[in-house]
PDB file of N, CA and C in Angstrom:
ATOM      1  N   UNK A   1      11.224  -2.320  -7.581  1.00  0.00           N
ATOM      2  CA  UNK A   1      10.352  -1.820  -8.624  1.00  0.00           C
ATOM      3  C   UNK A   1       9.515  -0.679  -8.044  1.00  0.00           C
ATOM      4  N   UNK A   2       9.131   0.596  -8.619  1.00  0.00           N
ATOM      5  CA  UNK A   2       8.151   1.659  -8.597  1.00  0.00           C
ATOM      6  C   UNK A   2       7.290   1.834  -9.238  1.00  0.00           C
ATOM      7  N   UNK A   3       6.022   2.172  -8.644  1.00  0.00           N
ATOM      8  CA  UNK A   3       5.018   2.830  -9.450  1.00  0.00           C
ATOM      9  C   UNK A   3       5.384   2.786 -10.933  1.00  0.00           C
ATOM     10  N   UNK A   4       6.581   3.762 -10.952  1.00  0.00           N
ATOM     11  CA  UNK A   4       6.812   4.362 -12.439  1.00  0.00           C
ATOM     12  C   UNK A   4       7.285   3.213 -13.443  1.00  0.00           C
ATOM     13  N   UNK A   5       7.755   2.422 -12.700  1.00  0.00           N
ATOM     14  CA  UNK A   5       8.402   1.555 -13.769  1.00  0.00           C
ATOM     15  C   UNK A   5       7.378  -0.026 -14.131  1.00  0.00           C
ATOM     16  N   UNK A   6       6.316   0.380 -13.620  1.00  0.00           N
ATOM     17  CA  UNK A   6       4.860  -0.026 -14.644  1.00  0.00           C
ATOM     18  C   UNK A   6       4.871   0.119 -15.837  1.00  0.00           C
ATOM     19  N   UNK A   7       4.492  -0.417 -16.539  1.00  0.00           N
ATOM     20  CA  UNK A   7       3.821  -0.134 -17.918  1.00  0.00           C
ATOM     21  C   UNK A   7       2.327   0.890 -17.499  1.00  0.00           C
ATOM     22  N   UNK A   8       2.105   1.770 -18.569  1.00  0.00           N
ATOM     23  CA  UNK A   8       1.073   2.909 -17.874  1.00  0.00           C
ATOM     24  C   UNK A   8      -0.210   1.903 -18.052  1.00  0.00           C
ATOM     25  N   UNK A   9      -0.457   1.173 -19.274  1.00  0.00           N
ATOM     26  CA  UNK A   9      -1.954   0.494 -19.399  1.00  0.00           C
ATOM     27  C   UNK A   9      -1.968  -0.125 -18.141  1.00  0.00           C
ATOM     28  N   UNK A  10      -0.731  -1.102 -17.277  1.00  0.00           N
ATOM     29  CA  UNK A  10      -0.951  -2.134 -16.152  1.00  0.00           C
ATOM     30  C   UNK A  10      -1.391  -0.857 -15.166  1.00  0.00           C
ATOM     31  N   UNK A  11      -0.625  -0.148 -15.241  1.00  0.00           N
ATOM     32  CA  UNK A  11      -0.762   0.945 -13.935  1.00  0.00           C
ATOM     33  C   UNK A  11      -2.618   1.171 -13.601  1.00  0.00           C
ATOM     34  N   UNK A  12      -3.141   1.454 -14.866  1.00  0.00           N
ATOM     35  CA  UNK A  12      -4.840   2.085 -14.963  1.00  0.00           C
ATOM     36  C   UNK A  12      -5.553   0.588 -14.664  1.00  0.00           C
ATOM     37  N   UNK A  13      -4.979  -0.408 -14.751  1.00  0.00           N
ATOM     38  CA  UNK A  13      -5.473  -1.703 -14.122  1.00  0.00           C
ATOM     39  C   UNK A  13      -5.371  -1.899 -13.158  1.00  0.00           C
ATOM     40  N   UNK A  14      -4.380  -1.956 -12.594  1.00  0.00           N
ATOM     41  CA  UNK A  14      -4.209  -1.552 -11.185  1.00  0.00           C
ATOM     42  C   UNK A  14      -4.885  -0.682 -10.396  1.00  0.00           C
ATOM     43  N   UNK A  15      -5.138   0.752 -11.136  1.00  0.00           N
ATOM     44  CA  UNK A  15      -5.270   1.652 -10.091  1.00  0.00           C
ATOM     45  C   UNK A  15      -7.140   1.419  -9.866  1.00  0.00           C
ATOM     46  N   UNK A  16      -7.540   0.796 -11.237  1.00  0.00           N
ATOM     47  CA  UNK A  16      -9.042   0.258 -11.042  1.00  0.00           C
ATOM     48  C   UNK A  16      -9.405  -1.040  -9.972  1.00  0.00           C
ATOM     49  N   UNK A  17      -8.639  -1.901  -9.957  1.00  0.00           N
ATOM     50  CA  UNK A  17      -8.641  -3.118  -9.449  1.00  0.00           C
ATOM     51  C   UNK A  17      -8.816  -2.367  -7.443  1.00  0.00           C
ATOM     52  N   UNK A  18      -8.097  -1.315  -7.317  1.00  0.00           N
ATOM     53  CA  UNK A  18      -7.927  -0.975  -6.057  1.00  0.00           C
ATOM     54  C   UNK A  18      -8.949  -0.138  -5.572  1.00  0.00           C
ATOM     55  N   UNK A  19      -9.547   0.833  -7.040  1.00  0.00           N
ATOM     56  CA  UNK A  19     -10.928   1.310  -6.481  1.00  0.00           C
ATOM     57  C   UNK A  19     -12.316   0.677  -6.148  1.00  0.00           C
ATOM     58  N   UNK A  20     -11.815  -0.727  -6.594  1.00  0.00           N
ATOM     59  CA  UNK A  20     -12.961  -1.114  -6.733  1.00  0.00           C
ATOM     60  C   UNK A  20     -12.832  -1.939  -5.660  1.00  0.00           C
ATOM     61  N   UNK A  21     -11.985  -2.320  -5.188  1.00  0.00           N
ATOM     62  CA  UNK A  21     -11.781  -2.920  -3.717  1.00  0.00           C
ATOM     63  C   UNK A  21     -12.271  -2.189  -2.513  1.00  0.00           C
ATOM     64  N   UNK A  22     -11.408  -0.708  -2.804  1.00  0.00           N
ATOM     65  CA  UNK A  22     -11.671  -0.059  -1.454  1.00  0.00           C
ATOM     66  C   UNK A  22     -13.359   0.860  -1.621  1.00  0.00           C
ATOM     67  N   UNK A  23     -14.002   0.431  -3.037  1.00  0.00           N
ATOM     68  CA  UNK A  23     -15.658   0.801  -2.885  1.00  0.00           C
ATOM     69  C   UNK A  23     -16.478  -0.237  -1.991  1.00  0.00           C
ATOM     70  N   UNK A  24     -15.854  -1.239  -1.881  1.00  0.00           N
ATOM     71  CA  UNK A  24     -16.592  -2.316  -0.606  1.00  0.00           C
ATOM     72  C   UNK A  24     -16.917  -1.715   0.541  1.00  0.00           C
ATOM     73  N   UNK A  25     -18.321  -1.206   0.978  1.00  0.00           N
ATOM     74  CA  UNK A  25     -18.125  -0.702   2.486  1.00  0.00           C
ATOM     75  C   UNK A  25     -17.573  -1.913   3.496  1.00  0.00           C
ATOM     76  N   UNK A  26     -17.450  -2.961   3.228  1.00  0.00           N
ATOM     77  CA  UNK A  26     -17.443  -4.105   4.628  1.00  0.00           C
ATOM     78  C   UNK A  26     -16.093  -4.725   4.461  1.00  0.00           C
ATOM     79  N   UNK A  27     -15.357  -4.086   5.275  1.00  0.00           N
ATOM     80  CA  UNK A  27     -13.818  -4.312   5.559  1.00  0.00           C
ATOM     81  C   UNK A  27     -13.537  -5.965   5.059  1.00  0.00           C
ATOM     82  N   UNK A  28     -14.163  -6.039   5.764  1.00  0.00           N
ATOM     83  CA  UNK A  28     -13.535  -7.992   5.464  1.00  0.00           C
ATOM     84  C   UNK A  28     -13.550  -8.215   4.506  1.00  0.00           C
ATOM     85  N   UNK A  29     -14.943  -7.721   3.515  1.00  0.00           N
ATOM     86  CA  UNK A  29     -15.108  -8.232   2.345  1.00  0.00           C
ATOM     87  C   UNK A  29     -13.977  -7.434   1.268  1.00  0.00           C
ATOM     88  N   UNK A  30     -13.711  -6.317   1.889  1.00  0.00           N
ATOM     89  CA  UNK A  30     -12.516  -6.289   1.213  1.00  0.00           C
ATOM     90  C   UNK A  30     -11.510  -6.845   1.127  1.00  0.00           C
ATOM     91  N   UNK A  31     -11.027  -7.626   2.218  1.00  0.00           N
ATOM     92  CA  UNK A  31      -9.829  -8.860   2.887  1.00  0.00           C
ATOM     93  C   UNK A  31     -10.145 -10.107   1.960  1.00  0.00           C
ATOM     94  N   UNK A  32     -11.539 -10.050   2.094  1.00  0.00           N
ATOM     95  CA  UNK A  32     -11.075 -11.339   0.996  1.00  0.00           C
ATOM     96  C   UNK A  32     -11.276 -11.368   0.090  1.00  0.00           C
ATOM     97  N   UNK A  33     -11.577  -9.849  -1.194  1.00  0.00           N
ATOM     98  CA  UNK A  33     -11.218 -10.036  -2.454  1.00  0.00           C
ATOM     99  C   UNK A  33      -9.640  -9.349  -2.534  1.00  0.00           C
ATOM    100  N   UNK A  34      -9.074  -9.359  -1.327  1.00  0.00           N
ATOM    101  CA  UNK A  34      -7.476  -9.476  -1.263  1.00  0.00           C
ATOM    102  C   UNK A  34      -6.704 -11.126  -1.425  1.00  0.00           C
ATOM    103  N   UNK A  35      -7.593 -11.418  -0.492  1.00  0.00           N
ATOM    104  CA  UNK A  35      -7.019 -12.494  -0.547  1.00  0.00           C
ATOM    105  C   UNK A  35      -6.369 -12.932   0.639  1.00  0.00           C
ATOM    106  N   UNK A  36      -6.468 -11.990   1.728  1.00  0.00           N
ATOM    107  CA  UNK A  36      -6.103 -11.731   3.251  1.00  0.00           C
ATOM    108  C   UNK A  36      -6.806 -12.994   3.854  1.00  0.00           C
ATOM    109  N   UNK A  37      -8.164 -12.773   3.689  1.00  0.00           N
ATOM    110  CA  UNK A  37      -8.329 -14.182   5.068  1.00  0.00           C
ATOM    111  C   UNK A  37      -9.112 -14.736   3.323  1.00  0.00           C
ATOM    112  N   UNK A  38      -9.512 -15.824   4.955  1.00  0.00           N
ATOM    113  CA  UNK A  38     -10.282 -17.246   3.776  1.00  0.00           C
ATOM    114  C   UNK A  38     -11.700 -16.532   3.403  1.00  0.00           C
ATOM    115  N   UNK A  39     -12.036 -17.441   2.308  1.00  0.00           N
ATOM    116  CA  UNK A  39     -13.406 -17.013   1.859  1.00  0.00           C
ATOM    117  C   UNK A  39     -14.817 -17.775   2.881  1.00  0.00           C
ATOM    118  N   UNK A  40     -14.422 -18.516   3.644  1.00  0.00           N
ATOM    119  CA  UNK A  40     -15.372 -19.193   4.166  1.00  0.00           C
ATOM    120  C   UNK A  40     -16.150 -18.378   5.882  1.00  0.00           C
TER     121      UNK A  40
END
């Protein structure tokens, strides 16, 4: 699957969901609204 073959509305969800991740200054805390490490 590609980029392109998104639906465009999922795509602008997506592409928000990721700005708003990488606006976290504190790395980790970006990891774990990834889902990378644990929340604890």
């Amino acid at each position: 699957m590609t980029f392109d073959d998104i639906p465009k509305a999922e795509r602008g969800k997506l592409i928000a969901e990721a700005r708003r991740v990488k606006a976290i200054p504190d790395r980790a805390e970006q990891a774990r609204e990834l889902g990378l490490i644990d929340a604890n």
